[in-house]
C-alpha atoms as a PDB file:
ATOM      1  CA  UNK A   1     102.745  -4.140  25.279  1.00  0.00           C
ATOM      2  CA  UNK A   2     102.707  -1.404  27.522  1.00  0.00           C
ATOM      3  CA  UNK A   3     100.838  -1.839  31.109  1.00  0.00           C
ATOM      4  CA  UNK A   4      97.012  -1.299  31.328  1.00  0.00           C
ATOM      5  CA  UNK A   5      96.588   1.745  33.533  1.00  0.00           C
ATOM      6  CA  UNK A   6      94.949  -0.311  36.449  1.00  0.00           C
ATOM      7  CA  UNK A   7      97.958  -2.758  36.159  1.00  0.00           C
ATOM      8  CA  UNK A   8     100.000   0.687  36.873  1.00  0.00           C
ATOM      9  CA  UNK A   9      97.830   1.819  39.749  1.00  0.00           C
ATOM     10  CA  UNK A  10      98.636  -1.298  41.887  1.00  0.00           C
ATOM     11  CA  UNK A  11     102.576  -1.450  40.598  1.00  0.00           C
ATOM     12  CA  UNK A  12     102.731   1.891  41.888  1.00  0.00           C
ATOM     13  CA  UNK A  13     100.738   0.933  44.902  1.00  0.00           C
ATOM     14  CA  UNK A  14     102.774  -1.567  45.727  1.00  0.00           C
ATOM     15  CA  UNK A  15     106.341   0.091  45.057  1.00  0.00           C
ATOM     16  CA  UNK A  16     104.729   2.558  47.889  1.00  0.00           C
ATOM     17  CA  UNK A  17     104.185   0.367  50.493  1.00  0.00           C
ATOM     18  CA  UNK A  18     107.064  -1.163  50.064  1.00  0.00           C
ATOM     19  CA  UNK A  19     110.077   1.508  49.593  1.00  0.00           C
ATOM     20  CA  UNK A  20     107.735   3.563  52.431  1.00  0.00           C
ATOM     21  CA  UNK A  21     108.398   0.253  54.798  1.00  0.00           C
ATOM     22  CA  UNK A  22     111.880  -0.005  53.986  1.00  0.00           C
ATOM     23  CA  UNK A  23     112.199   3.682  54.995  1.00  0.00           C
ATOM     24  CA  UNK A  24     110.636   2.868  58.064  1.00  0.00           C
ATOM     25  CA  UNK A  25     112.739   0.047  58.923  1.00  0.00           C
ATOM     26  CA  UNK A  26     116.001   1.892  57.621  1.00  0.00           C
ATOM     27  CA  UNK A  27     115.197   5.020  60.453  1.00  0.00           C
ATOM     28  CA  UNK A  28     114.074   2.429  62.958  1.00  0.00           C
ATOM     29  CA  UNK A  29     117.572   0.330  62.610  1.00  0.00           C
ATOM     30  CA  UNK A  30     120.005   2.835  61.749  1.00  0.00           C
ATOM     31  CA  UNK A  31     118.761   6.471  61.942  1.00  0.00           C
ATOM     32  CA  UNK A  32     116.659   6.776  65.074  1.00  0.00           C
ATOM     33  CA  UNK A  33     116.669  10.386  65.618  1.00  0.00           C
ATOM     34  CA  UNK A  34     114.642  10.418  62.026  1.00  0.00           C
ATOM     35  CA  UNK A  35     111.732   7.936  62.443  1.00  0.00           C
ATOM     36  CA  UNK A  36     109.399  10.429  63.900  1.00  0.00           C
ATOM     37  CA  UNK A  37     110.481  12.998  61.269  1.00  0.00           C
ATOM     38  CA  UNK A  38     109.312  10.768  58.778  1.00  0.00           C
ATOM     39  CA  UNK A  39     106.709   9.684  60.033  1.00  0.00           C
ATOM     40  CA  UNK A  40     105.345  13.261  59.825  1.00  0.00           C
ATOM     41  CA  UNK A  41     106.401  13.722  56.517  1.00  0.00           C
ATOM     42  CA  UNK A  42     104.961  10.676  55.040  1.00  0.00           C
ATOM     43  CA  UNK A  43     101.659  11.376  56.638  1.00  0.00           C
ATOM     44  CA  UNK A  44     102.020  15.167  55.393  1.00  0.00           C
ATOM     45  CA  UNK A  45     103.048  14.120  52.091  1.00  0.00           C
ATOM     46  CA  UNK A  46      99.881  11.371  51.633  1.00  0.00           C
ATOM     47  CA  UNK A  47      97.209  14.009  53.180  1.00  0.00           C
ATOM     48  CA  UNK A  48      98.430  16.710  50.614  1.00  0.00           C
ATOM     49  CA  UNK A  49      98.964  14.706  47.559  1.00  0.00           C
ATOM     50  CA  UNK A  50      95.506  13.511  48.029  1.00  0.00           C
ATOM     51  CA  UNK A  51      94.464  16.868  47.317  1.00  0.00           C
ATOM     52  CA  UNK A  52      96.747  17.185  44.472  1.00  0.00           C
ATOM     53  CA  UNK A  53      94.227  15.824  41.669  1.00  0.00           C
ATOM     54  CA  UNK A  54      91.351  17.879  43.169  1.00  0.00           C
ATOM     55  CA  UNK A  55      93.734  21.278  42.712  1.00  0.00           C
ATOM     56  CA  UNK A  56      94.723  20.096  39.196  1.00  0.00           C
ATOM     57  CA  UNK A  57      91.225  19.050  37.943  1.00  0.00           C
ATOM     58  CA  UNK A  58      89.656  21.833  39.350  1.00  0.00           C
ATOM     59  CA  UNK A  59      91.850  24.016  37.438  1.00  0.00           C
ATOM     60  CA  UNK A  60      93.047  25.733  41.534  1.00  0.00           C
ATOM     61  CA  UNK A  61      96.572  25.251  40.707  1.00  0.00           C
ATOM     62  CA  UNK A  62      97.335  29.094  41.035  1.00  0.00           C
ATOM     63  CA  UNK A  63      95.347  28.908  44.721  1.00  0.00           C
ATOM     64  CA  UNK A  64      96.999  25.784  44.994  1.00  0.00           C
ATOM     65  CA  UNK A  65     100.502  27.238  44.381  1.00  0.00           C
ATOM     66  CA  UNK A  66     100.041  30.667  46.178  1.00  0.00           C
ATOM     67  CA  UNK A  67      99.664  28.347  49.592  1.00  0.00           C
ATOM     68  CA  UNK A  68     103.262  28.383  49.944  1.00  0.00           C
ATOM     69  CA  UNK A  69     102.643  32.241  50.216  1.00  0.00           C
ATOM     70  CA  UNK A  70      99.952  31.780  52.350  1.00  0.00           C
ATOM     71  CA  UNK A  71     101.570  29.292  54.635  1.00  0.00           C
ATOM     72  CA  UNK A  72     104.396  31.147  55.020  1.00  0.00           C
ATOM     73  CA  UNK A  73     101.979  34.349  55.979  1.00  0.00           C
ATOM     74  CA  UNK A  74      99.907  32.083  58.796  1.00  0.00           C
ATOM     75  CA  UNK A  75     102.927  30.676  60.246  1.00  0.00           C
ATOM     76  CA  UNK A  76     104.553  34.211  60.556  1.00  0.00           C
ATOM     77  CA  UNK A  77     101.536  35.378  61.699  1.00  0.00           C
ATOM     78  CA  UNK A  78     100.651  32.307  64.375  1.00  0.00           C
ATOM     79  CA  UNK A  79     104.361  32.526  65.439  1.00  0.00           C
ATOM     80  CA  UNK A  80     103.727  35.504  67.162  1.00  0.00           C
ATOM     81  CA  UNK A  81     100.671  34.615  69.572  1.00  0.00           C
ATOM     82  CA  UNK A  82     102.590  31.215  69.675  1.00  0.00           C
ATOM     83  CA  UNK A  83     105.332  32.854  71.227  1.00  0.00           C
ATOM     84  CA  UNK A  84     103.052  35.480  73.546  1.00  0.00           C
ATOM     85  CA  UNK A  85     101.368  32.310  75.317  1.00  0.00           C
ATOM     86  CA  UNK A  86     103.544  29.301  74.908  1.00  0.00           C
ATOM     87  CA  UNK A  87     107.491  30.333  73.966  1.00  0.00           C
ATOM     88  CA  UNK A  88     108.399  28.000  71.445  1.00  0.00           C
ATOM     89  CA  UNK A  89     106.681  26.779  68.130  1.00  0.00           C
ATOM     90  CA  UNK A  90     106.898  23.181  69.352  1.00  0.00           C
ATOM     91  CA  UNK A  91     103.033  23.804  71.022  1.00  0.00           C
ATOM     92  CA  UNK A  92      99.867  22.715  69.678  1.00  0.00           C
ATOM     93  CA  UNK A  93      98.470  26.369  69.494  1.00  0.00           C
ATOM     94  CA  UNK A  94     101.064  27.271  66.428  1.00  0.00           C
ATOM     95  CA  UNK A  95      99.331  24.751  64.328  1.00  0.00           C
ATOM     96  CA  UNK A  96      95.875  26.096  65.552  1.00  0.00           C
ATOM     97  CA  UNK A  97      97.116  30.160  64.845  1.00  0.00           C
ATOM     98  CA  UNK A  98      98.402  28.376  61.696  1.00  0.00           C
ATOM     99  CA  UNK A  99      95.654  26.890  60.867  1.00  0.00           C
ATOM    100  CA  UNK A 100      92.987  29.677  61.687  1.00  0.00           C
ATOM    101  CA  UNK A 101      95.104  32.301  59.761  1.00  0.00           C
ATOM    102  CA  UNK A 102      95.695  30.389  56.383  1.00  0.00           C
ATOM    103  CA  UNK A 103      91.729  29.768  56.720  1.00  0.00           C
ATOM    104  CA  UNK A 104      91.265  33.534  56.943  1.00  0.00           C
ATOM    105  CA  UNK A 105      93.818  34.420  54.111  1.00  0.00           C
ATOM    106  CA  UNK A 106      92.227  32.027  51.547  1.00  0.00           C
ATOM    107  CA  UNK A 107      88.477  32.920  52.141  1.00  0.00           C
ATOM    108  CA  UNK A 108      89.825  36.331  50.962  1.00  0.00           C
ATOM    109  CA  UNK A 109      90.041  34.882  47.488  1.00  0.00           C
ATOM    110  CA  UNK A 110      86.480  33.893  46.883  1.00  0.00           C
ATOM    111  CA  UNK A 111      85.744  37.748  48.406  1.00  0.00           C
ATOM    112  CA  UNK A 112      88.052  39.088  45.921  1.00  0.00           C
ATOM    113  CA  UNK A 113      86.018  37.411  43.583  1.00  0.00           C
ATOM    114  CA  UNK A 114      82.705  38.783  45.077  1.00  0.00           C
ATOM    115  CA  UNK A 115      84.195  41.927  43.518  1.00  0.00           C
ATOM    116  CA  UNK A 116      83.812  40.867  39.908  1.00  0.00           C
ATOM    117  CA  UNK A 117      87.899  39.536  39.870  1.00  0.00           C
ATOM    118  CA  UNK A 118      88.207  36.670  38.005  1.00  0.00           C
ATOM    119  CA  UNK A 119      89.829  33.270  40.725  1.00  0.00           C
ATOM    120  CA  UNK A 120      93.163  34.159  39.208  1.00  0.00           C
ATOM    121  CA  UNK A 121      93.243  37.722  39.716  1.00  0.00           C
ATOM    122  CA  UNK A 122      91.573  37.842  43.132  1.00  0.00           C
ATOM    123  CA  UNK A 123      94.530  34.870  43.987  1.00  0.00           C
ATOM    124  CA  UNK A 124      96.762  37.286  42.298  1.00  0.00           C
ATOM    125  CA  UNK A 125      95.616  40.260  44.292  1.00  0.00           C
ATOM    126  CA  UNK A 126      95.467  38.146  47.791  1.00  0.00           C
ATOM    127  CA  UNK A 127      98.733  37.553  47.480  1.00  0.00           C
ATOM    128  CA  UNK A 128      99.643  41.032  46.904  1.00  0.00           C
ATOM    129  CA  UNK A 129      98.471  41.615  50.789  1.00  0.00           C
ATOM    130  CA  UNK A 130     100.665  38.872  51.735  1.00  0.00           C
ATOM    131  CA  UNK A 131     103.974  39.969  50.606  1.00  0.00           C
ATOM    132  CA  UNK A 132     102.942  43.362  52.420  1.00  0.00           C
ATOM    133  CA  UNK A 133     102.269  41.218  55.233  1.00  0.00           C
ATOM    134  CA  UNK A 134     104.887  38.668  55.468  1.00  0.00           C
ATOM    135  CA  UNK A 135     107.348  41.983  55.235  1.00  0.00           C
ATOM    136  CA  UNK A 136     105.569  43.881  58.448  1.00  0.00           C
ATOM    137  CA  UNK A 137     105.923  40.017  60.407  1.00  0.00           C
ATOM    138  CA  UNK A 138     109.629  39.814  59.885  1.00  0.00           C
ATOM    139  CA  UNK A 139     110.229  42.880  60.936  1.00  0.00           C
ATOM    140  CA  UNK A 140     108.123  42.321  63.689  1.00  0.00           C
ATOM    141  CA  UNK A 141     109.537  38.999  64.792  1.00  0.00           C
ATOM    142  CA  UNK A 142     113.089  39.852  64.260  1.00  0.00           C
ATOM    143  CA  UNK A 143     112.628  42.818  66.400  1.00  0.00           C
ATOM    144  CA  UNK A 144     110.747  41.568  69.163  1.00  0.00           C
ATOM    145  CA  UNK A 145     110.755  37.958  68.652  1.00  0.00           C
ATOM    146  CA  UNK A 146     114.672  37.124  68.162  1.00  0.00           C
ATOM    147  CA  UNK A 147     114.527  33.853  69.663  1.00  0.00           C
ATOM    148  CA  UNK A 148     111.931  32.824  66.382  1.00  0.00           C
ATOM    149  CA  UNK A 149     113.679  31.721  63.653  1.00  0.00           C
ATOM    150  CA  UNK A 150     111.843  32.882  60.501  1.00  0.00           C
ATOM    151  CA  UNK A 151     113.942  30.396  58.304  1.00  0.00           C
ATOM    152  CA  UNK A 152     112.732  27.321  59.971  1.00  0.00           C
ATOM    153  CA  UNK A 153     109.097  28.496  58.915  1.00  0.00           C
ATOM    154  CA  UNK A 154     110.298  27.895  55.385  1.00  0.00           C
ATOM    155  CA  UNK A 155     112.509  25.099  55.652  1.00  0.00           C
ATOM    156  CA  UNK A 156     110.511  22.816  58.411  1.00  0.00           C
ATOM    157  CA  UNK A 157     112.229  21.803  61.921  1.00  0.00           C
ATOM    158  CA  UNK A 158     112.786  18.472  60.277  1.00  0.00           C
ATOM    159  CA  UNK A 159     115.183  17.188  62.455  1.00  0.00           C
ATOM    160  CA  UNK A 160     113.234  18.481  66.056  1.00  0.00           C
ATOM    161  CA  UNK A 161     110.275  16.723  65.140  1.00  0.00           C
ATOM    162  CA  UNK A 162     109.568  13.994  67.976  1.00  0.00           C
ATOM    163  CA  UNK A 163     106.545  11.702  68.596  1.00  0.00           C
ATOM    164  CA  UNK A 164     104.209  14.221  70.580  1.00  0.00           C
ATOM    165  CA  UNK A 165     104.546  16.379  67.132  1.00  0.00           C
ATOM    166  CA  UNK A 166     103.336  14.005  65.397  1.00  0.00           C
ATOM    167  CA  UNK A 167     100.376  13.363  67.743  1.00  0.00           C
ATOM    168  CA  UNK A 168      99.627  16.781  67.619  1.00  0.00           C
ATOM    169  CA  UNK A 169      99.090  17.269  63.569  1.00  0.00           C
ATOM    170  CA  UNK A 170      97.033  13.396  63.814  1.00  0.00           C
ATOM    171  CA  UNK A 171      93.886  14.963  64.002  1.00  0.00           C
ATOM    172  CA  UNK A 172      94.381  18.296  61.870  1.00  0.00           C
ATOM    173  CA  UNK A 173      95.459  15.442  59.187  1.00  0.00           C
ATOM    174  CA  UNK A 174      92.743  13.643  59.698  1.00  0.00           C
ATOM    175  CA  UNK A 175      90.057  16.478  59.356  1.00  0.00           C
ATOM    176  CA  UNK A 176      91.836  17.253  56.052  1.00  0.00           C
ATOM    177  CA  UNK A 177      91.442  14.015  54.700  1.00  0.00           C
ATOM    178  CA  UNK A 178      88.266  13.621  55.140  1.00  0.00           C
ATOM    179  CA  UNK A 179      87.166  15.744  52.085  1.00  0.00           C
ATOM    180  CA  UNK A 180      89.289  13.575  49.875  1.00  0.00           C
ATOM    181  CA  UNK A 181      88.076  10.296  50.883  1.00  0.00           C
ATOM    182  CA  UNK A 182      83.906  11.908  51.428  1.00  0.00           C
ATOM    183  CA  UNK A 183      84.109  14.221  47.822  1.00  0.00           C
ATOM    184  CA  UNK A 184      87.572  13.777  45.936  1.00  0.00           C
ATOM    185  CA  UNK A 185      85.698  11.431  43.409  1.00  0.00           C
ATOM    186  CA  UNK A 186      82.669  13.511  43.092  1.00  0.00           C
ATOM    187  CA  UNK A 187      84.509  16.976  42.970  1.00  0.00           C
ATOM    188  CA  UNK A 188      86.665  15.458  40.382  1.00  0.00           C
ATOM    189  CA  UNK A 189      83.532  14.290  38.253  1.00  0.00           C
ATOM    190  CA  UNK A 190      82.514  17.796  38.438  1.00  0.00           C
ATOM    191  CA  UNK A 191      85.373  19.358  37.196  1.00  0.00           C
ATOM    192  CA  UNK A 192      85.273  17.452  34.135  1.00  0.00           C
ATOM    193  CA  UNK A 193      81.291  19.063  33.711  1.00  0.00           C
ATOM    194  CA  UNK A 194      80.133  21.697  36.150  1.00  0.00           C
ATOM    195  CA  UNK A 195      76.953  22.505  34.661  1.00  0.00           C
ATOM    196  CA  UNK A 196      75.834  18.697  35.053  1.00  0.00           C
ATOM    197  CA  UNK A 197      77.037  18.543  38.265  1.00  0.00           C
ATOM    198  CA  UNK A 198      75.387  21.278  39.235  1.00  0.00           C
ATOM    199  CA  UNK A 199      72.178  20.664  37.317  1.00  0.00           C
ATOM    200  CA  UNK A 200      71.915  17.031  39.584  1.00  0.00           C
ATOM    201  CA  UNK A 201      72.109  18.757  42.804  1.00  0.00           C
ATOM    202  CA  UNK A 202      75.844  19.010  43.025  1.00  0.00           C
ATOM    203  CA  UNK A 203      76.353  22.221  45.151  1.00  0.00           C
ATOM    204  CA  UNK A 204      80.119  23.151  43.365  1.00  0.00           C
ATOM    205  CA  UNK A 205      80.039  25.849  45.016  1.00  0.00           C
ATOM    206  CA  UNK A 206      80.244  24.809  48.646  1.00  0.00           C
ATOM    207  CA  UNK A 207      82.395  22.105  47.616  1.00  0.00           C
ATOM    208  CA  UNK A 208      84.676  24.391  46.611  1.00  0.00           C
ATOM    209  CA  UNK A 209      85.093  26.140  49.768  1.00  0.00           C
ATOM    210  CA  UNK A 210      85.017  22.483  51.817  1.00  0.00           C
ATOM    211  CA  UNK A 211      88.096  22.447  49.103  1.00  0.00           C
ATOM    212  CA  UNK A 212      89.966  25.795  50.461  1.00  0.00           C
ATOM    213  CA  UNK A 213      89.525  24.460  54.339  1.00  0.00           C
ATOM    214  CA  UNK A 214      91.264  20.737  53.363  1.00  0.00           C
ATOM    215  CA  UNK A 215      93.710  22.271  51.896  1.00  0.00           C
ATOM    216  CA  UNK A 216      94.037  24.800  54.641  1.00  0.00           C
ATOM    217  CA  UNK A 217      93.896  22.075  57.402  1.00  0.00           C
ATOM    218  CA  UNK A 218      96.425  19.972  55.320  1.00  0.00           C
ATOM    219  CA  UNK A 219      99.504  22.432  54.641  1.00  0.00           C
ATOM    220  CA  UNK A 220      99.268  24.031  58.183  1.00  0.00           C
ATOM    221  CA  UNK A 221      99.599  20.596  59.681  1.00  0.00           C
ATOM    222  CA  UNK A 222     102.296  20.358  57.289  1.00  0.00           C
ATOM    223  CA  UNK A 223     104.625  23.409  57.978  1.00  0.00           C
ATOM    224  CA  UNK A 224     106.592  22.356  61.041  1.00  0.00           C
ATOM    225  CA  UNK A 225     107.779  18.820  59.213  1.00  0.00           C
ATOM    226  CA  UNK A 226     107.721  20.318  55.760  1.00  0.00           C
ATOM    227  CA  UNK A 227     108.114  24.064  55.833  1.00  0.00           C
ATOM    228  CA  UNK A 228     106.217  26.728  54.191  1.00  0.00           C
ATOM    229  CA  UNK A 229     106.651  26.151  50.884  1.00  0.00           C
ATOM    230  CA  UNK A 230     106.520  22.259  50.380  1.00  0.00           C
ATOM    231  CA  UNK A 231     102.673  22.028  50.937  1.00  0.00           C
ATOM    232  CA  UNK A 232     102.297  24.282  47.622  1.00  0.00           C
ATOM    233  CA  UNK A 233     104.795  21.741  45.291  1.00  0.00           C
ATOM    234  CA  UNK A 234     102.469  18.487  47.283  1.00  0.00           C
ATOM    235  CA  UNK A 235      99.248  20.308  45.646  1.00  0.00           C
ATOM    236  CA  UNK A 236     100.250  20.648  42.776  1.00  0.00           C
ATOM    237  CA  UNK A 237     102.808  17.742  41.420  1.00  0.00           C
ATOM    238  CA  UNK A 238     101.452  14.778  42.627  1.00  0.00           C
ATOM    239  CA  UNK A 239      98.297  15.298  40.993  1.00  0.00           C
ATOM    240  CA  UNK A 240      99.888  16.062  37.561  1.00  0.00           C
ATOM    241  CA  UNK A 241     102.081  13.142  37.395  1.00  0.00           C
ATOM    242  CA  UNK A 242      98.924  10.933  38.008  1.00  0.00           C
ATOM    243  CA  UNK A 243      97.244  12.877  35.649  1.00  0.00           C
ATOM    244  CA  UNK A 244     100.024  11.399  32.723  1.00  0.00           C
ATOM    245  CA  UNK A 245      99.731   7.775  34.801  1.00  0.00           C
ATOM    246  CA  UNK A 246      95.896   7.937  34.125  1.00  0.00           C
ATOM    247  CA  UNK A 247      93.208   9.641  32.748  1.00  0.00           C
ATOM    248  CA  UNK A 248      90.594   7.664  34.517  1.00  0.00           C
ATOM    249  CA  UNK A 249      88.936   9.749  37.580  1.00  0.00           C
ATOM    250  CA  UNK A 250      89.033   7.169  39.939  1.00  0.00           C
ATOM    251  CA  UNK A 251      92.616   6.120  39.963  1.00  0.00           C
ATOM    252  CA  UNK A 252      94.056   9.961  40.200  1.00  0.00           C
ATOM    253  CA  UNK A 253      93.711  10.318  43.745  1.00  0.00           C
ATOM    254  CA  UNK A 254      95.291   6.496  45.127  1.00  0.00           C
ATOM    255  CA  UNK A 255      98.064   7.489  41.945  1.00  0.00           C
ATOM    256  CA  UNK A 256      98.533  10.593  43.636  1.00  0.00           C
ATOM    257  CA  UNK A 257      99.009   9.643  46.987  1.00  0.00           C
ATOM    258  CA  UNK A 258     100.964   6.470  46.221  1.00  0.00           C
ATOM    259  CA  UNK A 259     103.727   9.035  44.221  1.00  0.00           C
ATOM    260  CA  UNK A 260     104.089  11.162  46.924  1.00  0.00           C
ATOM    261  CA  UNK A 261     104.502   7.973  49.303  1.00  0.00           C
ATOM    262  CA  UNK A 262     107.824   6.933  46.983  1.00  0.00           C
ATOM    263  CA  UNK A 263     109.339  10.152  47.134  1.00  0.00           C
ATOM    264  CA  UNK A 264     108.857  10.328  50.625  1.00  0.00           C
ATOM    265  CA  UNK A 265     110.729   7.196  51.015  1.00  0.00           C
ATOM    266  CA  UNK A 266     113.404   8.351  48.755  1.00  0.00           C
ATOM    267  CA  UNK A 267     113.785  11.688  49.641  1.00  0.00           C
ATOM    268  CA  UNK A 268     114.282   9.622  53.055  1.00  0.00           C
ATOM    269  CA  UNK A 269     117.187   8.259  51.726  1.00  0.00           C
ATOM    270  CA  UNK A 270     118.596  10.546  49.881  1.00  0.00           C
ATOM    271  CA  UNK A 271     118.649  13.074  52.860  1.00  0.00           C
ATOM    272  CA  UNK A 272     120.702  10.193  55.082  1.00  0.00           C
ATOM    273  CA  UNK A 273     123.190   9.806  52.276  1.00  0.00           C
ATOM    274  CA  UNK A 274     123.371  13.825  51.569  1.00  0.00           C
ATOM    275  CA  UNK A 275     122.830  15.438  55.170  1.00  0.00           C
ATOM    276  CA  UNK A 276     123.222  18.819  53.073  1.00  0.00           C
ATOM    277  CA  UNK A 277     120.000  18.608  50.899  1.00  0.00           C
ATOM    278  CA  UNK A 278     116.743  18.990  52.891  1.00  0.00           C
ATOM    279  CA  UNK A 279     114.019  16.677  53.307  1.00  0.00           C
ATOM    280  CA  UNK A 280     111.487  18.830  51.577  1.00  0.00           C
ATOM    281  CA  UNK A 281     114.363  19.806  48.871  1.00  0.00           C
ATOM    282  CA  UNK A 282     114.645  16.511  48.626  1.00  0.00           C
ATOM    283  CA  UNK A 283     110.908  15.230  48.097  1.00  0.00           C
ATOM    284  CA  UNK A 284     110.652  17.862  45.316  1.00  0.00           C
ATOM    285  CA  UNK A 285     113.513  17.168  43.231  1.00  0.00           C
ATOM    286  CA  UNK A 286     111.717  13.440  43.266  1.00  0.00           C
ATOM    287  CA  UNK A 287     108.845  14.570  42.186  1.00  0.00           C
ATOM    288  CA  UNK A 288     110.391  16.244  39.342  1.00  0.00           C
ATOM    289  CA  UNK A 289     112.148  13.352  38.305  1.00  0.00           C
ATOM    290  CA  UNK A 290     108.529  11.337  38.621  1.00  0.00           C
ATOM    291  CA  UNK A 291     107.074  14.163  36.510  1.00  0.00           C
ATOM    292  CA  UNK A 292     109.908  13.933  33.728  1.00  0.00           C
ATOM    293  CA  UNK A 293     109.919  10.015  33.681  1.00  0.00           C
ATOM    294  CA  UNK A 294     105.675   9.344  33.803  1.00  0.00           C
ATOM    295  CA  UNK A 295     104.697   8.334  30.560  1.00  0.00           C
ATOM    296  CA  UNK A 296     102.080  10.649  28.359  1.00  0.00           C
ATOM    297  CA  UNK A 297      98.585   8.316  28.139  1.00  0.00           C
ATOM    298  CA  UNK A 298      96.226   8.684  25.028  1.00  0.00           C
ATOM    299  CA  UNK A 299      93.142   7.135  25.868  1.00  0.00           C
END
């Protein structure tokens, strides 16, 4: 008999707490230099994922995909003032540019959409600026800037990260989980029926933006452990691998989170044993694996 999907909620629970505190107490012991690294990651990682099922359900995996464009654009784009007023990256106010940027590039979707676009197009045409965009930054950067390394905006400064990093994206994480844990289950229930949601007094709308500022929040306190372009694969995989764990509302976001703790933990692992192969390369080539080995539920 195969295991009743509650029965797989808590083995999965469970298998997260426990490889993420052997990952713990494998950087503590032997790799040092990595326990605040990971630390950031794991806390990126279970902020995001938590989003994951609301992207998926909601049918916002384009938006939720087209952050790693978007990320990329805000960090570019904070990396300048961030350099102006403080020099290096390592300083709060790149998260806040970061932040206040990506918040401003993904309102322009639901303006698009003001225009009669449908959400795909207007993502689609948002976008569009960006590439124009992130093409003026580099230039701009690499000729004014040289001492900004545009790469590490992709990749993450993994390795750099120390303890008052991590104090620094605490809060921003924080704020950004707080739609999850207030909404997830009641943004979820009206994705399966929006015309009953809204017909109770569920205001979709609104909740939809509250949406777009999470996930804003969430992927730029993300970028300096994870890179530009890890916060878009966190919104989007997670939540479709608990979607084949479980159909049932209520488990997809702890299911979520709790598969993006394990590949944390591996992708912890794996990078010690394979110094070549990035953190964040790392975490999504688990999650792939995850995807390809989660069983297909009928209920």
């Amino acid at each position: 008999m195969s295991a009743s999907p509650r029965t797989t909620v808590t083995i999965l629970e469970a298998a997260a707490g426990a490889s993420l505190a052997a990952a713990f107490l494998h950087a503590h012991l032997y790799t040092p230099l990595l326990f605040w690294p990971l630390a950031s990651l794991a806390m990126s990682a279970a902020v995001v994922a938590a989003l994951s099922p609301l992207a998926v359900s909601r049918r916002m995996t384009f938006l939720a995909h087209s952050q790693g464009h978007t990320v990329l654009t805000a960090a570019l784009a904070a990396a300048v003032p961030t350099a102006i007023f403080a020099g290096s990256l390592a300083s709060p106010l790149f998260y806040l540019f970061t932040f206040v940027f990506m918040i401003l590039l993904n309102l322009l979707v639901p303006v698009a959409e003001m225009l009669g676009l449908r959400r795909d197009v207007a993502t689609g045409v948002v976008m569009s600026l960006q590439y124009v965009i992130i093409l003026a930054l580099l230039y701009v950067i690499r000729h004014f800037y040289a001492a900004v390394d545009p790469l590490l905006l992709i990749t993450g400064e993994y390795v750099l990260i120390t303890w008052r990093d991590v104090s620094t994206q605490i809060p921003l994480l924080l704020l950004a989980a707080l739609f999850p844990a207030a909404y997830g289950i009641k943004y979820l229930y009206a994705s399966v029926d929006e015309n009953f949601a809204r017909a109770v007094g569920v205001r979709v709308s609104t909740l939809d933006r509250l949406f777009i500022v999470s996930m804003s929040l969430a992927a730029a306190a993300s970028v300096y452990a994870a890179g530009s372009l890890m916060p878009a694969i966190l919104l989007v995989l997670p939540g479709a691998i608990a979607a084949r764990y479980s159909h049932r509302l209520t488990e997809q976001i702890p299911l979520s989170v709790s598969v993006a703790a394990i590949s944390t933990a591996v992708s912890h692992f794996l990078y010690t044993a394979l110094p070549w192969l990035w953190p964040s390369a790392a975490l999504g080539l688990v999650l792939l694996a995850f995807l390809l080995a989660a069983p297909r539920r009928r209920e």
